[in-house]
Protein backbone atom coordinates (compact mmCIF):
# COMPACT_ATOMS: atom_id res chain seq x y z
CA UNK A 1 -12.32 -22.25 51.08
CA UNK A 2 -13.80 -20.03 48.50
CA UNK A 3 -17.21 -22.10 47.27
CA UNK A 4 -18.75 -19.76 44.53
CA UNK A 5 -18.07 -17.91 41.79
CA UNK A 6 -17.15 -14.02 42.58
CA UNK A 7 -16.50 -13.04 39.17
CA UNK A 8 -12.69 -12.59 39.84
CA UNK A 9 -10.59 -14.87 38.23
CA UNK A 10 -7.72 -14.66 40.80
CA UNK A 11 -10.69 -15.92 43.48
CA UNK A 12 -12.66 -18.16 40.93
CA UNK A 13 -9.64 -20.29 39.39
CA UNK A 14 -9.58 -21.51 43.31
CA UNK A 15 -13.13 -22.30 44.36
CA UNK A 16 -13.50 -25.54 45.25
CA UNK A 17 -15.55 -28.05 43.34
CA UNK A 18 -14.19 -25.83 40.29
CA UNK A 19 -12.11 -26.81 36.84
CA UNK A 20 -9.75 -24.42 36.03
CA UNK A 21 -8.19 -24.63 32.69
CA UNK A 22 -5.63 -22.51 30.98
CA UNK A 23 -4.57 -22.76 27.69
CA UNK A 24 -1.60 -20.53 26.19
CA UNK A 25 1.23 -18.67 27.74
CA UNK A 26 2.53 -20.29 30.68
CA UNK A 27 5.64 -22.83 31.54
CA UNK A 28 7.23 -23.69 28.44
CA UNK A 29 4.44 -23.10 26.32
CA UNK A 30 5.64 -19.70 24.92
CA UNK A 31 2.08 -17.91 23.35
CA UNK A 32 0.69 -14.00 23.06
CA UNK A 33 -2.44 -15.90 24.48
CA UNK A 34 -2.68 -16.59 28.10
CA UNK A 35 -6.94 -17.60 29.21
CA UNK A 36 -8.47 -18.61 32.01
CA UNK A 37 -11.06 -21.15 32.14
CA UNK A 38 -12.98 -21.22 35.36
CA UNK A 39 -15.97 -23.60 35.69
CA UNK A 40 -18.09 -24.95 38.77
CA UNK A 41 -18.94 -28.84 38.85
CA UNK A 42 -20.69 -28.15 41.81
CA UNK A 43 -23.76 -29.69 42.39
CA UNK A 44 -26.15 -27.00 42.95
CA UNK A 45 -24.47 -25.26 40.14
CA UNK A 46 -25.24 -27.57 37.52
CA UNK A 47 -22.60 -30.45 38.52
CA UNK A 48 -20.17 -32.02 35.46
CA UNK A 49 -18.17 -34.76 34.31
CA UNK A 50 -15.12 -34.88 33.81
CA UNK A 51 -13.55 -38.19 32.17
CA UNK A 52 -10.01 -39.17 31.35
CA UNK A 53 -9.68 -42.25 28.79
CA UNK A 54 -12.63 -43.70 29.70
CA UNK A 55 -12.59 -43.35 33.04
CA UNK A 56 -14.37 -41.31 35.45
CA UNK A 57 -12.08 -38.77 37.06
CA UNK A 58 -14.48 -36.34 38.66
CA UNK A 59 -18.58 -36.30 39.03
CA UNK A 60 -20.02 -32.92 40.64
CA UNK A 61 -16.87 -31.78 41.94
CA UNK A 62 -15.70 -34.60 43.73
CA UNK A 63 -12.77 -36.90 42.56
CA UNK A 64 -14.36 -40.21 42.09
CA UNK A 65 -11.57 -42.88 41.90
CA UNK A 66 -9.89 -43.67 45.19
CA UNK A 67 -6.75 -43.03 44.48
CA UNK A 68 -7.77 -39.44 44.02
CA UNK A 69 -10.06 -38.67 46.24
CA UNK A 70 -7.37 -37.25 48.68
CA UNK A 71 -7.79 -34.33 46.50
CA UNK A 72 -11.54 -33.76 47.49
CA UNK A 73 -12.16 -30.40 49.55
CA UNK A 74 -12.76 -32.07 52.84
CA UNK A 75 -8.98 -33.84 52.71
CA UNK A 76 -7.21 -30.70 52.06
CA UNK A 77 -7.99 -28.79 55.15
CA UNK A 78 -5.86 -28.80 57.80
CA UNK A 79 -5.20 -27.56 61.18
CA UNK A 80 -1.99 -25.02 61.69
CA UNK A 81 0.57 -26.69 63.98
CA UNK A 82 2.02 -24.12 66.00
CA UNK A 83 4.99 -24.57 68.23
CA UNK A 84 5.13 -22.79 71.80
């Protein structure tokens, strides 16, 4: 539930409405470079685009297509089932 940008990567690669990209080291890409990418889409933040050929994946932070949008902030919150 973090919503803006703390200036710590571990914290910002996670904020919602964000794009985090990172190039080099990591899974089978074997590199001495490993970077982090963190970006807000969020609205009051500037918003963004983000498109994928040709079509509109994300606008302000928000997955646009609806075959996505279960990926939007309000659909990934959910309550703790706890058994008595």
């Amino acid at each position: 539930m973090i919503t803006k940008p703390i200036t710590d990567t571990l914290f910002d690669e996670k904020m919602a409405m964000s794009l985090h990209f990172t190039p080099g080291n990591g899974g089978d890409n074997k590199s001495a470079i490993h970077w982090d990418l963190v970006t807000s889409h969020a609205p009051e933040l500037g918003g963004g685009e983000i498109w994928f050929d040709g079509e509109l994946i994300r606008k302000d932070g928000r997955f646009v297509p609806e075959y996505l949008q279960c990926m939007n902030p309000e659909n990934l919150t959910r309550e703790l089932i706890t058994e008595d």
